[in-house]
C-alpha atoms as a PDB file:
ATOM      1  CA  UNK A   1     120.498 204.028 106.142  1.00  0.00           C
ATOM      2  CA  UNK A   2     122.480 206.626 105.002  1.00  0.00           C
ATOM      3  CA  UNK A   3     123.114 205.184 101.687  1.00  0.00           C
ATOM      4  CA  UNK A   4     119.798 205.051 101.154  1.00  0.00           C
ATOM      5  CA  UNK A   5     119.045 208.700 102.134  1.00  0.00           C
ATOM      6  CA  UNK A   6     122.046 209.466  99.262  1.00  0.00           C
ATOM      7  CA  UNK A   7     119.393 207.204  96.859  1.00  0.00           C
ATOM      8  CA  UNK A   8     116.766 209.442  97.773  1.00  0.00           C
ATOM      9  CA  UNK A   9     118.927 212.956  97.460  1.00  0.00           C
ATOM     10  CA  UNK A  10     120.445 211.674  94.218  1.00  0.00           C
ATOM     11  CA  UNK A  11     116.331 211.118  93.200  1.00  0.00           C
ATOM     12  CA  UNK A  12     115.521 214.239  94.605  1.00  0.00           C
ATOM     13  CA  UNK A  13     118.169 216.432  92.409  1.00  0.00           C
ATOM     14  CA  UNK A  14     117.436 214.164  89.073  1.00  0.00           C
ATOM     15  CA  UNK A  15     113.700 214.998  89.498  1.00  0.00           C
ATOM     16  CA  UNK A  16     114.309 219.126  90.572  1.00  0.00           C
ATOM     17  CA  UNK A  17     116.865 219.303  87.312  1.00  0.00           C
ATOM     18  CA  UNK A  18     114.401 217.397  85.107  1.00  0.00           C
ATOM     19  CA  UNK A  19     111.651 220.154  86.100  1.00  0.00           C
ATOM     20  CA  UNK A  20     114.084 222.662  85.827  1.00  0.00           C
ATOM     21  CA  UNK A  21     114.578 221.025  82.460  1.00  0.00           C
ATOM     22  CA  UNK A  22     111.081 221.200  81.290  1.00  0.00           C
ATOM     23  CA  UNK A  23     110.505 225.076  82.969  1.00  0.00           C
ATOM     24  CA  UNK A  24     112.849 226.451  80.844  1.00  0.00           C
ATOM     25  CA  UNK A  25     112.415 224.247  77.565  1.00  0.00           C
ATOM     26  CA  UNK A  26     108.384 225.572  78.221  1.00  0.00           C
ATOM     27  CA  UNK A  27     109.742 228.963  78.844  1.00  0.00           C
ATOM     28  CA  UNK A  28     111.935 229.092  75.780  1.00  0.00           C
ATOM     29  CA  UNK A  29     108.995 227.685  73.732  1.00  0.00           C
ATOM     30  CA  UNK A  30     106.657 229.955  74.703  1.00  0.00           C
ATOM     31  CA  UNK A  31     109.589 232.888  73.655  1.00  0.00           C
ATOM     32  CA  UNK A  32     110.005 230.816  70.376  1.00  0.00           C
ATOM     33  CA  UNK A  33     106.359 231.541  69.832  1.00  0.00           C
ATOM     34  CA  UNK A  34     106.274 235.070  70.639  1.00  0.00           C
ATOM     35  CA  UNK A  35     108.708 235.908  68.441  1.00  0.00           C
ATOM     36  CA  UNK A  36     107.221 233.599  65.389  1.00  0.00           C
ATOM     37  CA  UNK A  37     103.994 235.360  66.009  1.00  0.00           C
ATOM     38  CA  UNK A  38     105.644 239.200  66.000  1.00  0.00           C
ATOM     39  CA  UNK A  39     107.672 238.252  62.549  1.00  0.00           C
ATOM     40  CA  UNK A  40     103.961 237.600  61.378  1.00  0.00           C
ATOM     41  CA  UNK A  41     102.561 240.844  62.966  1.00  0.00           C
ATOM     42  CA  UNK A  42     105.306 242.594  61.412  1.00  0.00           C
ATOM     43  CA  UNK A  43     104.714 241.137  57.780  1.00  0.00           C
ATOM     44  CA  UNK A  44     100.868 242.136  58.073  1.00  0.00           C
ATOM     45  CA  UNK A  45     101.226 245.527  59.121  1.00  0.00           C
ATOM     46  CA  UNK A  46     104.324 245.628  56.516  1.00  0.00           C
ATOM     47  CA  UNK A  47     101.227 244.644  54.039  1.00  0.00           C
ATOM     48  CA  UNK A  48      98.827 246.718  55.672  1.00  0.00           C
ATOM     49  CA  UNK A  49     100.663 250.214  54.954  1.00  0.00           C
ATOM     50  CA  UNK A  50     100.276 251.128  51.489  1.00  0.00           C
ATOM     51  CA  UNK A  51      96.548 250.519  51.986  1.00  0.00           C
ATOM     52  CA  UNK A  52      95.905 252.789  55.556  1.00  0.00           C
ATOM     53  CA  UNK A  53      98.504 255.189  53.037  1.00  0.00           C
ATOM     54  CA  UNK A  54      95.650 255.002  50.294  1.00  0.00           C
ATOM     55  CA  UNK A  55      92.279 255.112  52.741  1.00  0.00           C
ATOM     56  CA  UNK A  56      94.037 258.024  54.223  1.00  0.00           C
ATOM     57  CA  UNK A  57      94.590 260.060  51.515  1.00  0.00           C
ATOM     58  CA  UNK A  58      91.216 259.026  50.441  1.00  0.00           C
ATOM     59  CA  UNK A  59      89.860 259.984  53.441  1.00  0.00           C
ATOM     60  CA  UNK A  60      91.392 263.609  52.903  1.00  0.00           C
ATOM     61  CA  UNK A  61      89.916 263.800  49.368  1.00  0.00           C
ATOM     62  CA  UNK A  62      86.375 263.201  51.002  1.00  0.00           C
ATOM     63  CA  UNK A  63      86.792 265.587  53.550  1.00  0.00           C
ATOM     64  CA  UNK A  64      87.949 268.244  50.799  1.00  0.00           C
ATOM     65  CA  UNK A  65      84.754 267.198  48.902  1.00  0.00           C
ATOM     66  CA  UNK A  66      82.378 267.675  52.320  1.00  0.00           C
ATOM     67  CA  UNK A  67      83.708 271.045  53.143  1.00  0.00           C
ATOM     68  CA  UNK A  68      83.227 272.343  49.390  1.00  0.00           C
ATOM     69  CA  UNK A  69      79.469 270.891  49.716  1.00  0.00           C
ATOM     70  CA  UNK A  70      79.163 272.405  52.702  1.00  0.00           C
ATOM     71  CA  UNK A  71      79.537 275.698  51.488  1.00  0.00           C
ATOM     72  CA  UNK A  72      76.257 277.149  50.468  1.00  0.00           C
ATOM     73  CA  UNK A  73      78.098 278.777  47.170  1.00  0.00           C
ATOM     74  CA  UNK A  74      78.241 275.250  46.191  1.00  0.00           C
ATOM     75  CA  UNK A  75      74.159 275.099  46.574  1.00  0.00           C
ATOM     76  CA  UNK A  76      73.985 278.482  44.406  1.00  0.00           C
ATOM     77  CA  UNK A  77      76.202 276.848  41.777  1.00  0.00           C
ATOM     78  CA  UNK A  78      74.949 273.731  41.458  1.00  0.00           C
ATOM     79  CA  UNK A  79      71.238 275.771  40.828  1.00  0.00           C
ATOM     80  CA  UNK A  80      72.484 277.476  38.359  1.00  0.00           C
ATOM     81  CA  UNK A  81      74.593 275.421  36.448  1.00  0.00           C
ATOM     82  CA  UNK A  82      73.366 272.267  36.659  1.00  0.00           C
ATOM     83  CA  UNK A  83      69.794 272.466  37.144  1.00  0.00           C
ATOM     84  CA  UNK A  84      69.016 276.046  35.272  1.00  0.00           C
ATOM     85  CA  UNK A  85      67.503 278.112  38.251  1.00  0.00           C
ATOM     86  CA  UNK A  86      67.918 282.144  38.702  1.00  0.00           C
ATOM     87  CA  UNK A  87      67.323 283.596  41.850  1.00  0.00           C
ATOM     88  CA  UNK A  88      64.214 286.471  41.300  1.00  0.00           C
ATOM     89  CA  UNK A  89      64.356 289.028  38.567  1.00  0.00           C
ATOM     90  CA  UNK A  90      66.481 287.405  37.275  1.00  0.00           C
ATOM     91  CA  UNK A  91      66.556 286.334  33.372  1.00  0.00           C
ATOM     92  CA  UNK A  92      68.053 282.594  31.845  1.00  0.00           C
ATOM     93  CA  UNK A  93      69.475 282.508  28.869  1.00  0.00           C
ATOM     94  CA  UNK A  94      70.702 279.942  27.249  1.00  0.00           C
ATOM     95  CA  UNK A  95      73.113 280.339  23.827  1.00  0.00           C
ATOM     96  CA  UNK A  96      72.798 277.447  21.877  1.00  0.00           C
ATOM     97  CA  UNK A  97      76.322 277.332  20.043  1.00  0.00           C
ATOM     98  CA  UNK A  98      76.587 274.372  17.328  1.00  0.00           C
ATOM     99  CA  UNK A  99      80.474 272.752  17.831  1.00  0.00           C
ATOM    100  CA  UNK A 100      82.226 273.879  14.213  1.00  0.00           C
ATOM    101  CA  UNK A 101      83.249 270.384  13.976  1.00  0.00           C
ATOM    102  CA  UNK A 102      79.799 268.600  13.505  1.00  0.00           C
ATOM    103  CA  UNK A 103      78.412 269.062   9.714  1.00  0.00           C
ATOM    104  CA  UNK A 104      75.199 270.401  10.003  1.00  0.00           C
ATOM    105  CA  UNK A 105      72.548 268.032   8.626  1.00  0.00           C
ATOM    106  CA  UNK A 106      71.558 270.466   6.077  1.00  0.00           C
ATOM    107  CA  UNK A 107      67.585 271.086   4.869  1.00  0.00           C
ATOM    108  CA  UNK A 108      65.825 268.608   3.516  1.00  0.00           C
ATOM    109  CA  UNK A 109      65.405 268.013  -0.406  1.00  0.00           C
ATOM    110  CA  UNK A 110      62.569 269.797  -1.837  1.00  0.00           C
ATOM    111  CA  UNK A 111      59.295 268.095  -1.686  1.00  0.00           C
ATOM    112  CA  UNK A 112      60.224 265.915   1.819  1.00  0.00           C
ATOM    113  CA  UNK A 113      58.965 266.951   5.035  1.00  0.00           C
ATOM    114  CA  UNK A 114      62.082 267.433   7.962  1.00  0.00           C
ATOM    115  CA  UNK A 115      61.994 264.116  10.019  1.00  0.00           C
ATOM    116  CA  UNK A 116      62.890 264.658  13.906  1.00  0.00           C
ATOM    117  CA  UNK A 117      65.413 262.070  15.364  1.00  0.00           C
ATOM    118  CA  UNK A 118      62.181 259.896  16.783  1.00  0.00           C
ATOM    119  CA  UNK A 119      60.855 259.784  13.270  1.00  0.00           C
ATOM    120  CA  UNK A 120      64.161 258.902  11.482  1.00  0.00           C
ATOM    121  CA  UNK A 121      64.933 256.091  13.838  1.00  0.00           C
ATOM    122  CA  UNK A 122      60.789 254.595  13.946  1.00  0.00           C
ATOM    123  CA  UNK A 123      61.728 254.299  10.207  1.00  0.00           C
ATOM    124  CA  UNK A 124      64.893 252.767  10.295  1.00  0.00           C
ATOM    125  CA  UNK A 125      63.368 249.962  12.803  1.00  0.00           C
ATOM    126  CA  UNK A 126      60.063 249.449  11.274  1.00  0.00           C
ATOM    127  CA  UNK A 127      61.139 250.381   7.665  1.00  0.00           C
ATOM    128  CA  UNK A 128      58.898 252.471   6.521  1.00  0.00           C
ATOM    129  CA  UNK A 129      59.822 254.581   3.870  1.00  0.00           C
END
């Protein structure tokens, strides 16, 4: 009886170090994995940086451009430069300066009516002379 008891123990311990076994060979897996999937974390954000570096800055360059909008000078500017308005009482002119390096088209030959722009390109497509 007793030798079979030492069967049983000897069973016993083969089966407790063959869990033990596969406890830590699923323990060191699992760390395996963890540290295969960080190495990939760390390559993504590695990839990631220059771009949150660029939407960040970007980010600053629209907030520059909402604060100068903001400001109702901006409005008053825009009016005035862009679109031509003057507050009351106030007179527009506008200087029409010719660039120096543009040839002037020069007046027509005697006996030929001036031709706008419109004119001179209807002929050009249709052809009429």
């Amino acid at each position: 009886m007793k030798k079979r008891k030492n069967q049983q123990e000897r069973w016993i311990i083969l089966a407790a170090a063959c869990i033990t076994v596969a406890i830590v060979g699923l323990i060191m897996w699992g760390f395996w994995r963890q540290t295969d999937r960080l190495q990939e974390l760390r390559a993504v954000e590695a990839n990631a940086l220059p771009l949150v570096a660029y939407e960040e800055q970007r980010n600053r360059a629209l907030e520059e451009r909402l604060s100068r909008i903001a400001d109702p000078a901006y409005y008053e500017e825009w009016a005035r430069v862009h679109a031509g308005l003057t507050l009351p009482g106030e007179v527009r002119l506008v200087v029409a300066v010719q660039p120096e390096d543009v040839p002037s088209p020069g007046p027509a030959p005697a006996g030929q009516p001036a031709l706008t722009f419109w004119q001179r390109l209807w002929q050009g497509v249709a052809g009429d002379r």
